[in-house]
N, C-alpha and C. Protein backbone atom coordinates (compact mmCIF):
# COMPACT_ATOMS: atom_id res chain seq x y z
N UNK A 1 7.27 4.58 -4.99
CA UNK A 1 7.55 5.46 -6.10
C UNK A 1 8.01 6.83 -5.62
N UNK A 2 7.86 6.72 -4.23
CA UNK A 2 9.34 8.23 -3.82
C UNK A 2 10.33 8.84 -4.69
N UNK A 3 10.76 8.01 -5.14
CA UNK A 3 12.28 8.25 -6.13
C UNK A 3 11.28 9.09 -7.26
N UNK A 4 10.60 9.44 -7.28
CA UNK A 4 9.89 10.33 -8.61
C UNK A 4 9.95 11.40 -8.77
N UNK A 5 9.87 11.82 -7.09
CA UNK A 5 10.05 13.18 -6.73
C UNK A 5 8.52 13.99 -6.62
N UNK A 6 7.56 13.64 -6.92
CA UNK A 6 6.12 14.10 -7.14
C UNK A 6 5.72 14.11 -6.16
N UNK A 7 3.98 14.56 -6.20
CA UNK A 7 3.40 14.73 -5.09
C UNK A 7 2.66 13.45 -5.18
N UNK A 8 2.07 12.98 -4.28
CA UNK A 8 1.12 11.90 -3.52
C UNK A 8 -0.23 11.62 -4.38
N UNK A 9 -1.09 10.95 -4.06
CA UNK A 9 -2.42 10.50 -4.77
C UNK A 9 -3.37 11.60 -4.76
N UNK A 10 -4.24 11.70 -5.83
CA UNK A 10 -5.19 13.01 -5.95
C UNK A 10 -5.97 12.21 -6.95
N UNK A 11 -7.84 12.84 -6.47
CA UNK A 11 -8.82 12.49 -7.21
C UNK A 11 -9.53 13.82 -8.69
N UNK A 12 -9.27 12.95 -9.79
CA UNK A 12 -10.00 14.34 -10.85
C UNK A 12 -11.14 13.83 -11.54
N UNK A 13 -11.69 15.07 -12.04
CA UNK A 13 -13.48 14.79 -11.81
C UNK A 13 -12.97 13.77 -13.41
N UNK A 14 -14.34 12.72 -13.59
CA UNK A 14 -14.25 12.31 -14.81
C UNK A 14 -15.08 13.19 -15.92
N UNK A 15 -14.61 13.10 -17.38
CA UNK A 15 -14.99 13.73 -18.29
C UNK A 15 -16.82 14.01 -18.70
N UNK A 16 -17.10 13.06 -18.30
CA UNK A 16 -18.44 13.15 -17.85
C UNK A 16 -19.06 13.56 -16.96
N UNK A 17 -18.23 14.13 -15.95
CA UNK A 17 -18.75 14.83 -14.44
C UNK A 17 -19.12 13.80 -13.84
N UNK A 18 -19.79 14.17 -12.86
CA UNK A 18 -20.14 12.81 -11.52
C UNK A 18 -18.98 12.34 -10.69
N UNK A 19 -18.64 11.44 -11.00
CA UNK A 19 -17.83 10.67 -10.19
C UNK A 19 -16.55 11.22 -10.30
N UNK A 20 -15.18 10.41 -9.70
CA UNK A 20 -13.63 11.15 -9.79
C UNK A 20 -13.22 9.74 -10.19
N UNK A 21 -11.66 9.96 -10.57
CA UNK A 21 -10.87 8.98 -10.42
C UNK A 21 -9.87 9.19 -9.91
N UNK A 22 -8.82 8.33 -9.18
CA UNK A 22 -7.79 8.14 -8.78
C UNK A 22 -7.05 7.96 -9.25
N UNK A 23 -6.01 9.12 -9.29
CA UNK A 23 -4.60 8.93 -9.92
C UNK A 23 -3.38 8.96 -8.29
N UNK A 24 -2.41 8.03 -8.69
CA UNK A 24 -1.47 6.96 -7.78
C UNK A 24 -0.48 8.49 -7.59
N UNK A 25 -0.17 9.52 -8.37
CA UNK A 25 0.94 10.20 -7.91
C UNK A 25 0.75 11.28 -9.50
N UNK A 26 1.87 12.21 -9.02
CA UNK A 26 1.90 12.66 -10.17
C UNK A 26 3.88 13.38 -9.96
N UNK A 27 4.25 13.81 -11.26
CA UNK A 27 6.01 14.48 -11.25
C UNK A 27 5.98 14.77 -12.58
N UNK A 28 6.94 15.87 -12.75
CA UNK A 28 7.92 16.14 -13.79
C UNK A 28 8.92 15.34 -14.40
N UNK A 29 8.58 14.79 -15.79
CA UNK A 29 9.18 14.31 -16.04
C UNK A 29 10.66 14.95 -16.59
N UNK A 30 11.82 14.32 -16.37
CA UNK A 30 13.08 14.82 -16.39
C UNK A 30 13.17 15.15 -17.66
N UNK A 31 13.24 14.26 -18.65
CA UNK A 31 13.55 13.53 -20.06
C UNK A 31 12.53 14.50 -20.82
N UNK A 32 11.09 14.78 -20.21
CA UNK A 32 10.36 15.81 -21.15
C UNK A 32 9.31 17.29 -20.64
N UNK A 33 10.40 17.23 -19.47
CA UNK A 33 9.63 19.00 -18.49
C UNK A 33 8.04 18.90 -18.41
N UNK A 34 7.78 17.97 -18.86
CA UNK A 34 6.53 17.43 -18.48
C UNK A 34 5.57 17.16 -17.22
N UNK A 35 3.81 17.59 -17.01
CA UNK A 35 3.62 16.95 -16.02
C UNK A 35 3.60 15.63 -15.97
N UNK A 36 3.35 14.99 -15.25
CA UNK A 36 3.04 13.59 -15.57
C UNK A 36 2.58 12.60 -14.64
N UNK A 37 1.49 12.51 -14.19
CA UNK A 37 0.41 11.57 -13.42
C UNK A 37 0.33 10.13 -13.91
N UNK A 38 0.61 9.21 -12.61
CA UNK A 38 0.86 7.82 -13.04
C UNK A 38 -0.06 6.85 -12.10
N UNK A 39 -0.50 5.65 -12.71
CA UNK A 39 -0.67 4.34 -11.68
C UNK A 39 0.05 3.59 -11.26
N UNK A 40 0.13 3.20 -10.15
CA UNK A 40 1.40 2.54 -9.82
C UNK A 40 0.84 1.15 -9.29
N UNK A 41 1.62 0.22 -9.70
CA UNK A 41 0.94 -1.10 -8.91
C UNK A 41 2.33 -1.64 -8.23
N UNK A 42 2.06 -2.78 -7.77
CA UNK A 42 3.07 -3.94 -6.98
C UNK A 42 2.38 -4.80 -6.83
N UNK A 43 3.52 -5.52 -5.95
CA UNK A 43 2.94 -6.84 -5.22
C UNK A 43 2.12 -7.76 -6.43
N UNK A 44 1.44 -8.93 -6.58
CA UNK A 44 0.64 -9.45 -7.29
C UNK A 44 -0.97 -8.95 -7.97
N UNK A 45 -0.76 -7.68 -8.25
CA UNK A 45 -1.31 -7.15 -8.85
C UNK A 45 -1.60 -7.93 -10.31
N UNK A 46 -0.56 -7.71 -10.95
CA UNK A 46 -0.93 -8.56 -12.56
C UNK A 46 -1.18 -9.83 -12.30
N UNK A 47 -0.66 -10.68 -11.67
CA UNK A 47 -1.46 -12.13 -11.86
C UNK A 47 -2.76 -12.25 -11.40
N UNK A 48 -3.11 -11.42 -10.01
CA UNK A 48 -5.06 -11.61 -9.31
C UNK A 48 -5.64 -11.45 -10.57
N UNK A 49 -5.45 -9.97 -11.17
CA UNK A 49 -5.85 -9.41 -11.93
C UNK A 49 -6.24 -10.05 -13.42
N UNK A 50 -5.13 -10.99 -13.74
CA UNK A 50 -5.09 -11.94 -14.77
C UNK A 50 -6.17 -13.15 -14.72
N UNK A 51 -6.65 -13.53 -13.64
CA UNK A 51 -6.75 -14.32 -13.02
C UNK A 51 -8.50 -14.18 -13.03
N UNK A 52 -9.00 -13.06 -12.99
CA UNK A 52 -10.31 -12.64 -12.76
C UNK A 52 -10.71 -11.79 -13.76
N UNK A 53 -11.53 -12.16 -14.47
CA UNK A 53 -11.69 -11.17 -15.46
C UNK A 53 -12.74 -10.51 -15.79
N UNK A 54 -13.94 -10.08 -14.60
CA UNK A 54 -14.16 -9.18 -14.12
C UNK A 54 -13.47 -7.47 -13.37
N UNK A 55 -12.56 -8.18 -13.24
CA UNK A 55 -11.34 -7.37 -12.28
C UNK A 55 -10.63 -6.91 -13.67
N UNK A 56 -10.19 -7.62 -14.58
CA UNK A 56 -9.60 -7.43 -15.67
C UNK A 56 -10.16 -6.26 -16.78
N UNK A 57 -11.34 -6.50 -16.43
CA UNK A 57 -12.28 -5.62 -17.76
C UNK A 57 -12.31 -4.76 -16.47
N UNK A 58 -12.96 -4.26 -15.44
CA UNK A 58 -12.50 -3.06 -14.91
C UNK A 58 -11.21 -2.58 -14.93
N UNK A 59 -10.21 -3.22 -14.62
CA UNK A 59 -9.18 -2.50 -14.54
C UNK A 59 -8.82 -1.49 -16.40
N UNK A 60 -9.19 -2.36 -17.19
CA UNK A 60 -9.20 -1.69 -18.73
C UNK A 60 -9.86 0.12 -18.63
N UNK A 61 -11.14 -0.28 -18.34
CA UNK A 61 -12.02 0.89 -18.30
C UNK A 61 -11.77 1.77 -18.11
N UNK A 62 -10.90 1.54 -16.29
CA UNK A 62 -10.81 3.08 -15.39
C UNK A 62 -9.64 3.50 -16.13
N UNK A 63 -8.07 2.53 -16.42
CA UNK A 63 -7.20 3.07 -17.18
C UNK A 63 -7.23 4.10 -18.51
N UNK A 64 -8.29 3.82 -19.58
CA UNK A 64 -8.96 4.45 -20.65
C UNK A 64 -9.31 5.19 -19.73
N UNK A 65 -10.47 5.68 -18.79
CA UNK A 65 -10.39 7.17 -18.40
C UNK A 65 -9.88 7.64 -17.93
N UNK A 66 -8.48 6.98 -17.17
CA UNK A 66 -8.11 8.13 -16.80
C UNK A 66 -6.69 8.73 -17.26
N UNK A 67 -6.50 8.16 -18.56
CA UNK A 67 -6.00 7.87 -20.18
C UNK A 67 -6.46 9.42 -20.69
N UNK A 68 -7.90 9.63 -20.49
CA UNK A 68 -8.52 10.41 -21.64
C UNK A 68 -8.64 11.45 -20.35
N UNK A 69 -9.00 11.28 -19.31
CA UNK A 69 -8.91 12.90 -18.56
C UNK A 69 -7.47 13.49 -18.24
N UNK A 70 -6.50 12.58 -18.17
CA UNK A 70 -5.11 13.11 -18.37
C UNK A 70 -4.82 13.91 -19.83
N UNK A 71 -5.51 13.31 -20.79
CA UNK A 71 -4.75 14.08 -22.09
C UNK A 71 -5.58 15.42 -22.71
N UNK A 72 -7.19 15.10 -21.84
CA UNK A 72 -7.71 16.67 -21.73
C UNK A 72 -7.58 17.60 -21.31
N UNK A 73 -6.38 17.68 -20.54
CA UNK A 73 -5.52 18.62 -19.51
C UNK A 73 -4.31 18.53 -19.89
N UNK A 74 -4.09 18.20 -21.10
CA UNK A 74 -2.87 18.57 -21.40
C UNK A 74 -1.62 17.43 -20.84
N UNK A 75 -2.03 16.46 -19.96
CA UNK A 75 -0.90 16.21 -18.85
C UNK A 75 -0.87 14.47 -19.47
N UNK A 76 0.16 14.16 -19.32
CA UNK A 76 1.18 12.44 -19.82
C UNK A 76 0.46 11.68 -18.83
N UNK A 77 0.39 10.73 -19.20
CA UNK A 77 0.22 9.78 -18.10
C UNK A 77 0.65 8.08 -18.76
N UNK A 78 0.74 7.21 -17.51
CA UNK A 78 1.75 5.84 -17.75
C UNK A 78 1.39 5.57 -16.60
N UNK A 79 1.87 4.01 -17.25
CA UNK A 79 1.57 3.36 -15.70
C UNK A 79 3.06 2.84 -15.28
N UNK A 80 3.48 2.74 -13.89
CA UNK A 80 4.69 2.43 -13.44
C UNK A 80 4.21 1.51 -12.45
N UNK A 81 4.99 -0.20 -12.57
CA UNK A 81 5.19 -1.15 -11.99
C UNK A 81 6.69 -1.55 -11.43
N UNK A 82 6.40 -1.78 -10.28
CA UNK A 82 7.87 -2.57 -9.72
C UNK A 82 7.97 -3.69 -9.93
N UNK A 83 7.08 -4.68 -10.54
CA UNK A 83 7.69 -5.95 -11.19
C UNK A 83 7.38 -6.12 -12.43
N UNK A 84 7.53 -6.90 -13.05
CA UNK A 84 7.71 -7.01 -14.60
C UNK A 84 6.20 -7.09 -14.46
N UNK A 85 5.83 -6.61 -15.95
CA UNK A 85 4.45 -6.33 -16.49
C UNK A 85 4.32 -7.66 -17.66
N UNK A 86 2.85 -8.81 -17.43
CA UNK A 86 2.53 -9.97 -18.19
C UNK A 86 2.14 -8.47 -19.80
N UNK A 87 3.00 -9.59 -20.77
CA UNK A 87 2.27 -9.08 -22.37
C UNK A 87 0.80 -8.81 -22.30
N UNK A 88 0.26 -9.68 -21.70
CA UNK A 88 -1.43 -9.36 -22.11
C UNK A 88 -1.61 -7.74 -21.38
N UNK A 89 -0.75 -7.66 -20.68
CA UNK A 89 -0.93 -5.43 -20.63
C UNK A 89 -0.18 -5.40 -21.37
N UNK A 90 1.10 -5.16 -21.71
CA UNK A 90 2.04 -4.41 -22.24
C UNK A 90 1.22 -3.98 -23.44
N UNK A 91 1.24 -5.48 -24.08
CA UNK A 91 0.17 -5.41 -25.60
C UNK A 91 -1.09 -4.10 -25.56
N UNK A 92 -1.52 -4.27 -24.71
CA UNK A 92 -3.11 -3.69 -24.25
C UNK A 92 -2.90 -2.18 -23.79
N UNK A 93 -2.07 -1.76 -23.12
CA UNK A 93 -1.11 -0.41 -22.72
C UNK A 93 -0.27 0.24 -24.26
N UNK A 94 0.04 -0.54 -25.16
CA UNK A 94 0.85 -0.15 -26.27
C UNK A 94 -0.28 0.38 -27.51
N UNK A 95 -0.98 -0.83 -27.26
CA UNK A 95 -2.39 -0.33 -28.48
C UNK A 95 -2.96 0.75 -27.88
N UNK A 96 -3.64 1.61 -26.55
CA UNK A 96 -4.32 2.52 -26.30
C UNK A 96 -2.92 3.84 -26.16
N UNK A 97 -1.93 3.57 -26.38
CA UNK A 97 -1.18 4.56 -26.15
C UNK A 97 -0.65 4.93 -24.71
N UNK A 98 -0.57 4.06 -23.83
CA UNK A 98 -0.40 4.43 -22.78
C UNK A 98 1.13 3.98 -22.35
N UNK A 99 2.25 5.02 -22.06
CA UNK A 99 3.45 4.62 -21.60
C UNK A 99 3.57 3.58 -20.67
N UNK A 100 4.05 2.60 -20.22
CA UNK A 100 4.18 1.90 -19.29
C UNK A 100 5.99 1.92 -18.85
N UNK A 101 5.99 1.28 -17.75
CA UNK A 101 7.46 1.16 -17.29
C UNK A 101 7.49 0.58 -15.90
N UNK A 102 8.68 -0.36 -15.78
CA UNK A 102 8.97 -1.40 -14.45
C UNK A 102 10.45 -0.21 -13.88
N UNK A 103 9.98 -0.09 -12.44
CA UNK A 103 11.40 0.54 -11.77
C UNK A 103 10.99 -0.69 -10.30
N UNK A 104 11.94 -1.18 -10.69
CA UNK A 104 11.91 -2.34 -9.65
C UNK A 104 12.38 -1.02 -7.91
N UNK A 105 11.54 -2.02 -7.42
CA UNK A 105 11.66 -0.96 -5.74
C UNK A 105 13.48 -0.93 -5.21
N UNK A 106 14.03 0.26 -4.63
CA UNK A 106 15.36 0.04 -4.69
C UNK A 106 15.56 -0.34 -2.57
C-alpha cells in the first residue's frame, strides 16, 4: 500500500483505555483532504478468515473499534484489500459504515 503515500503502522489507545489497537497505515485522502487510517489485508486473508469463525467474530470486533476510535478523532477510516473482498464483508463493512476498497498490488 506504498502507492498511498502515508505513513506506516501506528498503535491508538482504545476508547476504553487499557489496551491499543493497530491501525495498518494512515494518508490523505486526495478526493476528500482528509486524514485517513486504513487496514490493509492480502494474500488469503478472507478465505482463512471465512473459514474459522472464531477468527471471524474477532476480526468483526477489533474492526468496530477501531471504526469507533477513528471517528472519535475526527479521522475516516476503510479497509483496503488487494484482492477482491467475499460479500459476507462487503455486506458486513456496508451495514457498520465502513468504506472498503480492492487496489490490486501494481
Amino acid at each position: 500500500m506504498n502507492h498511498l503515500g502515508g505513513g506506516g503502522g501506528f498503535f491508538e489507545r482504545k476508547l476504553s483505555g487499557g489496551n491499543t489497537r493497530q491501525f495498518d497505515g494512515a494518508f490523505i485522502s486526495s478526493s476528500t483532504g482528509r486524514g485517513t487510517w486504513y487496514e490493509a489485508k492480502s494474500g488469503r486473508f478472507w478465505v482463512d478468515t471465512l473459514a474459522d469463525p472464531k477468527r471471524l467474530a474477532k476480526f468483526k470486533g477489533v474492526e468496530g473499534e477501531k471504526l469507533a476510535i477513528a471517528q472519535a478523532k475526527g479521522i475516516d477510516y476503510r479497509i483496503i484489500s488487494e484482492n477482491s473482498i467475499p460479500a459476507e464483508f462487503t455486506s458486513w463493512f456496508d451495514k457498520k459504515g465502513i468504506p472498503w476498497e480492492v487496489i490490486p498490488r501494481s
